[in-house]
Protein backbone atom coordinates (compact mmCIF):
# COMPACT_ATOMS: atom_id res chain seq x y z
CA UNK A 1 113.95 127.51 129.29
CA UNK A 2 114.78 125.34 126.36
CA UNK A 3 114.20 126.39 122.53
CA UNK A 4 113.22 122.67 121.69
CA UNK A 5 110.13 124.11 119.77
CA UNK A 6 112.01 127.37 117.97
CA UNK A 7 109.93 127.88 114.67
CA UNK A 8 107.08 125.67 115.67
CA UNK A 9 103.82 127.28 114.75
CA UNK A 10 101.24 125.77 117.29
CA UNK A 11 97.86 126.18 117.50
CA UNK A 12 96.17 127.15 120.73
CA UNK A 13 92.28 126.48 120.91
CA UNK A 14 92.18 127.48 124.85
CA UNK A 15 89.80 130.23 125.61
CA UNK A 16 89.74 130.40 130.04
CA UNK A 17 93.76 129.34 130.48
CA UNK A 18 94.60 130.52 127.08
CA UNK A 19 97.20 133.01 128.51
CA UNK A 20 99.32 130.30 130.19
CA UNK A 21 99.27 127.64 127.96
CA UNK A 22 100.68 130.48 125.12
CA UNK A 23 103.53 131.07 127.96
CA UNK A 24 104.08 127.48 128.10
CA UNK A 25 104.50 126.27 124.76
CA UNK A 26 106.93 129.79 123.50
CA UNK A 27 108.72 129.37 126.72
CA UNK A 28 109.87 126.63 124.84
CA UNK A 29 110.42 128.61 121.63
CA UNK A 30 107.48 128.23 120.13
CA UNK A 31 105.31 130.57 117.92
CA UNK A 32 101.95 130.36 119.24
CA UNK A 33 98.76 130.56 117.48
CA UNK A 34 95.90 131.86 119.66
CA UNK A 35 92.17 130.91 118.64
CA UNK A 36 89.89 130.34 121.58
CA UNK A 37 87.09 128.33 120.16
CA UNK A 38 84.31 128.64 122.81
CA UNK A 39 84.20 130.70 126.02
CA UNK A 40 82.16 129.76 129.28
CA UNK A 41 79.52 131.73 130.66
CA UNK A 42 76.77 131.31 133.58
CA UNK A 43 73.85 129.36 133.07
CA UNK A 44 71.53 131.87 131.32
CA UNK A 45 68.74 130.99 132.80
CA UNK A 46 69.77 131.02 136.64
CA UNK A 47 66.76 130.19 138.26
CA UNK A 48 67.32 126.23 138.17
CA UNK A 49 70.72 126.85 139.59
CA UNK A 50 69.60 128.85 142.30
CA UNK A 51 66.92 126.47 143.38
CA UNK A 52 69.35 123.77 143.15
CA UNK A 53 72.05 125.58 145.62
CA UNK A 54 68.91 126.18 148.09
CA UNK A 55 67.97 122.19 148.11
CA UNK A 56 71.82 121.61 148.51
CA UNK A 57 72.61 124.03 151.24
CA UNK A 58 70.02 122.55 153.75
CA UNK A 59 71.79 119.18 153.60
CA UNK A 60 69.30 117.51 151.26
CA UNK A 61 72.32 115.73 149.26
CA UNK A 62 74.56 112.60 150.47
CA UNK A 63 76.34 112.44 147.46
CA UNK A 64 77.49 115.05 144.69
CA UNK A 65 79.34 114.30 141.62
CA UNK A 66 81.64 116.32 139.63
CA UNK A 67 82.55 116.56 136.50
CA UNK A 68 84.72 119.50 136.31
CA UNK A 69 86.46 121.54 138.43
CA UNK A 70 84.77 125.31 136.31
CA UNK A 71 81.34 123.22 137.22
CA UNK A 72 82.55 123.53 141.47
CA UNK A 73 83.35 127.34 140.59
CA UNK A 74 80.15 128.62 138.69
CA UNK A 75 78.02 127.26 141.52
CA UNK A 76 80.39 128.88 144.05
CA UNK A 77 79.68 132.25 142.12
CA UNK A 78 75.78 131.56 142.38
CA UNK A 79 75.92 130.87 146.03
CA UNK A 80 77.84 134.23 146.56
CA UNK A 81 75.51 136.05 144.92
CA UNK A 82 72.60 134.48 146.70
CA UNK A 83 74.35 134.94 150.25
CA UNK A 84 74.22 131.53 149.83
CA UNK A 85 77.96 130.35 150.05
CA UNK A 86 78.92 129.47 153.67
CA UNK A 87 75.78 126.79 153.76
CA UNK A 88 76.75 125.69 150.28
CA UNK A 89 80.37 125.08 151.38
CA UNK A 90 78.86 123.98 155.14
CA UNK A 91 76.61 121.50 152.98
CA UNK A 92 79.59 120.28 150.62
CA UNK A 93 81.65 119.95 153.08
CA UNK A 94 79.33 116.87 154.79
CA UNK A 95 78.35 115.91 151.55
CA UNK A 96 80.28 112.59 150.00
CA UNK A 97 82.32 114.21 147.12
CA UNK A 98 82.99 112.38 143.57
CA UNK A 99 85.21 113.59 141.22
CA UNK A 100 86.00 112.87 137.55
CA UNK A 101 89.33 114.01 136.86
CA UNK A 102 91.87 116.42 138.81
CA UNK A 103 90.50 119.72 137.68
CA UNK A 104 87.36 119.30 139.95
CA UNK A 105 89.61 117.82 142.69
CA UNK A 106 91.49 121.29 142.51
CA UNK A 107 88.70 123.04 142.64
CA UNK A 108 88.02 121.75 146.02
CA UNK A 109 91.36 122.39 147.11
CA UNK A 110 90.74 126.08 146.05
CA UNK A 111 88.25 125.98 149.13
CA UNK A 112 89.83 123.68 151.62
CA UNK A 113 88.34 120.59 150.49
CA UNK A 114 89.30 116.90 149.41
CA UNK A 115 87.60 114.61 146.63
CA UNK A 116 86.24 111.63 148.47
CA UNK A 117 85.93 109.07 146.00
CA UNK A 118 87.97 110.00 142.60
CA UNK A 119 86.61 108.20 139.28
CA UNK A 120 88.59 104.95 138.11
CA UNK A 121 89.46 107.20 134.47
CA UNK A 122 88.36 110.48 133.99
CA UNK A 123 85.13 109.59 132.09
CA UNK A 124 81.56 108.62 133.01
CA UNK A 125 82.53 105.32 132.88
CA UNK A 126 84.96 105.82 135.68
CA UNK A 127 82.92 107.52 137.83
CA UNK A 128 80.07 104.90 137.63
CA UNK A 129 82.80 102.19 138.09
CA UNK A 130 83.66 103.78 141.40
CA UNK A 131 79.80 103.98 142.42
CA UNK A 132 79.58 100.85 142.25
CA UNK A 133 81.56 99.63 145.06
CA UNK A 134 78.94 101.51 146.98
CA UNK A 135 75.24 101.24 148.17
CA UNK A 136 73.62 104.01 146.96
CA UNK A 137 69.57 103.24 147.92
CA UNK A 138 68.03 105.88 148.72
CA UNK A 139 70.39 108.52 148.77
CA UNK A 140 70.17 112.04 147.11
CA UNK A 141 73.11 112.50 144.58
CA UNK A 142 73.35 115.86 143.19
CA UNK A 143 75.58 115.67 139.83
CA UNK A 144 76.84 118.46 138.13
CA UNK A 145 76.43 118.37 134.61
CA UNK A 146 78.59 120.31 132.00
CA UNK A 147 77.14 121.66 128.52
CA UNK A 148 76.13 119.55 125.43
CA UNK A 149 76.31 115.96 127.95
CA UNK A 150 73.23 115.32 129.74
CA UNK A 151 74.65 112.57 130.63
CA UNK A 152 71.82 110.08 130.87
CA UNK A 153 73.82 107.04 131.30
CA UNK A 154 75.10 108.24 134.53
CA UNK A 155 71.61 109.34 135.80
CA UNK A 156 70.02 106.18 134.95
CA UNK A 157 72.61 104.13 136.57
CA UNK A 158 72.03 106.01 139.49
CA UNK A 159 68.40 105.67 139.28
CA UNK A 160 69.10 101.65 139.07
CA UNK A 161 70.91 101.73 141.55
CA UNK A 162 67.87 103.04 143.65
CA UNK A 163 69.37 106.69 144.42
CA UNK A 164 67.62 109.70 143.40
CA UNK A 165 69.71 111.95 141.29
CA UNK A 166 69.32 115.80 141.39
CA UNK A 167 71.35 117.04 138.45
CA UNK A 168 72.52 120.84 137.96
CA UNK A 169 73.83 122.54 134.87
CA UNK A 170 75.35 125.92 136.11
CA UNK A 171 77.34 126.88 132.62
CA UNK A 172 77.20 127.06 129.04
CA UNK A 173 79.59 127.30 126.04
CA UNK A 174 79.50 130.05 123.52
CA UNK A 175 81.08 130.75 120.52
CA UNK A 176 84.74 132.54 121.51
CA UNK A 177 86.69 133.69 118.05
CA UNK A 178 84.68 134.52 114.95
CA UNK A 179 84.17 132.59 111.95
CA UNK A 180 86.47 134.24 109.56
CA UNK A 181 89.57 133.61 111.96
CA UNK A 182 88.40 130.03 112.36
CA UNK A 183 88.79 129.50 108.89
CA UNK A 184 91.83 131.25 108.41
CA UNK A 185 93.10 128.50 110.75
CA UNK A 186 91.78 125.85 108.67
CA UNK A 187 93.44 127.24 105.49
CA UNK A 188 96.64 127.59 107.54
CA UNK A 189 96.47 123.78 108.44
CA UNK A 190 95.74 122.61 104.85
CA UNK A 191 98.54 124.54 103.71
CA UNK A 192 101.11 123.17 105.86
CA UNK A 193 101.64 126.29 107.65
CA UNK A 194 100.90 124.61 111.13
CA UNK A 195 102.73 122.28 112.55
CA UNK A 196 100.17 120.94 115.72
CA UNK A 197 96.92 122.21 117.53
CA UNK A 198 97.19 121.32 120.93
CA UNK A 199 92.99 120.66 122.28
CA UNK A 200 92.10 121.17 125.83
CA UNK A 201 88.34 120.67 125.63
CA UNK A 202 85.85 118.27 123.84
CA UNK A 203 83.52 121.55 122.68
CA UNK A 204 87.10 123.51 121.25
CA UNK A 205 87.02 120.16 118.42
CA UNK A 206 82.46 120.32 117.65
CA UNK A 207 83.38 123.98 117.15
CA UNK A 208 86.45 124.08 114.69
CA UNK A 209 83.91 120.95 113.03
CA UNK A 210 80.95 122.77 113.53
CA UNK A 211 82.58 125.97 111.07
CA UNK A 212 84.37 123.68 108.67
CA UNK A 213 80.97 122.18 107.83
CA UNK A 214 79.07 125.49 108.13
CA UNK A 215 81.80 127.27 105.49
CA UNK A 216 82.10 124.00 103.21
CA UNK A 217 86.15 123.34 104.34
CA UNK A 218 85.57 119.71 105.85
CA UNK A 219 87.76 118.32 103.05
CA UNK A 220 90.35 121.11 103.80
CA UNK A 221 90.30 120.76 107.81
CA UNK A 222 90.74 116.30 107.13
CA UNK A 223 93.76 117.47 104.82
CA UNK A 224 94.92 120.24 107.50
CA UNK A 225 94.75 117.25 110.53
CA UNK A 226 96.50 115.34 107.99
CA UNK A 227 99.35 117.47 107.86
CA UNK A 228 99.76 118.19 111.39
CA UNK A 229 100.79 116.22 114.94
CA UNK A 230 97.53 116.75 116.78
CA UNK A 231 97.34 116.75 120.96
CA UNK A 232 94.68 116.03 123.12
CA UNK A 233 94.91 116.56 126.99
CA UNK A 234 92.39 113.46 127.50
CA UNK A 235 90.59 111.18 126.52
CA UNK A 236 87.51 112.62 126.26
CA UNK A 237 88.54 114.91 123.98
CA UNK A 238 90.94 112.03 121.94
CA UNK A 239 87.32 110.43 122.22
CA UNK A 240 86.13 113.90 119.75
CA UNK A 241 88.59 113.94 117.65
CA UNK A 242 88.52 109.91 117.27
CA UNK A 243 85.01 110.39 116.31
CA UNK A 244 85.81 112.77 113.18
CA UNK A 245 87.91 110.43 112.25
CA UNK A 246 91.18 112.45 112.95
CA UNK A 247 94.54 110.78 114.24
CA UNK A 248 95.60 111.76 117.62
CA UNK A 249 99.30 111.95 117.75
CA UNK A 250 99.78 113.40 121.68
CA UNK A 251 97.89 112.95 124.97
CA UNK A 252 100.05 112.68 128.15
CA UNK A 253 100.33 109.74 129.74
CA UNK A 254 99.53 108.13 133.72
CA UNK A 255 96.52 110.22 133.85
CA UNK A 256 97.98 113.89 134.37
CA UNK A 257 95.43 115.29 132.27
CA UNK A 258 97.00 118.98 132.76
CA UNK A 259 98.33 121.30 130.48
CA UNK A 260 101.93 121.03 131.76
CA UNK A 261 101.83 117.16 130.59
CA UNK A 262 100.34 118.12 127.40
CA UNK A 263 102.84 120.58 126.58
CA UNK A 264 106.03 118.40 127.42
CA UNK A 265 104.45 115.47 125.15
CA UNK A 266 103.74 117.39 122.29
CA UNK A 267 107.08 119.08 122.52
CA UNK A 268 108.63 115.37 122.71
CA UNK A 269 106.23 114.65 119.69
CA UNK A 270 107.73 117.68 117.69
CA UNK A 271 111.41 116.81 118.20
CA UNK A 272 110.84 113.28 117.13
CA UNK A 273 109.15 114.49 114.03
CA UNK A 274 111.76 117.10 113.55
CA UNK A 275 114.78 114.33 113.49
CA UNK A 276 112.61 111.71 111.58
């Protein structure tokens, strides 16, 4: 592999693929900094879940949405634990499939399915653009919702569009790496000892926000983002970062919103910097 990142100190928010995207980036010569912001569990209560999967496995959906592909495999872990999985996949199967982005389109692969209808861009907005080429009246469109985005826009457009939407949240984020190593990784920034932080998830920005506030380090973590090339994987998450007001240097481009992309951009980013 090539060394184009030798002496780079990156840091790596990823909590559920945080192993691979370390091999990627020091395959390249990198020297990785892990710090998983947030880790994904079940639902903790799972009783809405499971009455959910028992609507959907007896056919009662024409249409399911969703967002992401961890969404598909949660509710594929409920179903197996209800005994529930061969009519859920029987039931998805027939069911008109709408995806977001390529990580839920995956996920179906994972079980021998295809997307039918993929979003126009991986955001709401896409997927509602997509919908509307359609005539949804009266049909049942179960949409799979992802923590901290109840995504009400979506639901009411569906609901205007005379379709009855039957939303499910089947996961939750939690806080992942403590506090105290959080903020060592704000210090780091502000101090120049970082050279990028490479974000895979809208939640992995609130949280490394969410401390700096709580520990009174926003003016060091603007100062650290200052210092640093920053890389999103999409736009959702450029949306995040956008939001705190914080440059974003890297996403990759034609909608390969993977972490292969992400990793060849932001070493292209680095050498640029490096020669500049």
């Amino acid at each position: 592999m090539t060394e184009e990142l030798s002496g780079r100190r990156i840091v790596v928010p990823e909590t559920r693929e945080l192993g691979q995207l370390v091999r990627m980036l020091e395959e390249r010569g990198a020297d990785t900094v892990p710090c998983p912001m947030i880790a994904i569990r079940d639902a903790p209560d799972p009783a809405p879940v499971e009455a959910w999967l028992r609507r959907f496995a007896k056919g009662t959906c024409d249409d399911f949405v969703l967002m992401t592909g961890e969404g598909l495999r949660r509710l594929l872990g409920f179903a197996r634990r209800l005994d529930l999985e061969p009519a859920f996949l029987a039931a998805l199967s027939a069911t008109r499939k709408i995806t977001r982005e390529p990580k839920p389109v995956r996920a179906l692969r994972e079980v021998g399915l295809a997307a039918d209808v993929p979003a126009d861009e991986p955001t709401t907005e896409g997927i509602i653009a997509a919908l509307e080429r359609y005539d949804l009246t009266a049909r049942r469109v179960g949409v799979q919702l992802y923590p901290d985005n109840p995504n009400e826009r979506l639901l009411k457009f569906l609901k205007d569009a005379a379709a009855e939407p039957d939303p499910v949240l089947p996961y939750v984020y939690v806080s992942e790496a403590d506090d105290k190593r959080v903020i060592a990784v704000i210090a780091e920034m502000a101090a120049g000892q970082i050279d990028a932080i490479a974000f895979t998830s809208a939640p992995q920005v609130r949280r490394l926000r969410d401390v700096a506030r709580a520990s009174g380090r926003e003016a060091e973590l603007r100062q650290g983002f200052e210092r640093i090339v920053v890389a999103a994987v999409g736009p959702i998450v450029a949306q995040e970062l956008d939001a705190l007001g914080v440059q974003v240097n890297v996403t990759p481009h034609d909608n390969t919103f993977f972490m292969k992309p992400l990793v060849r951009e932001l070493a292209a980013a680095l050498m640029k910097d490096h020669k500049c």
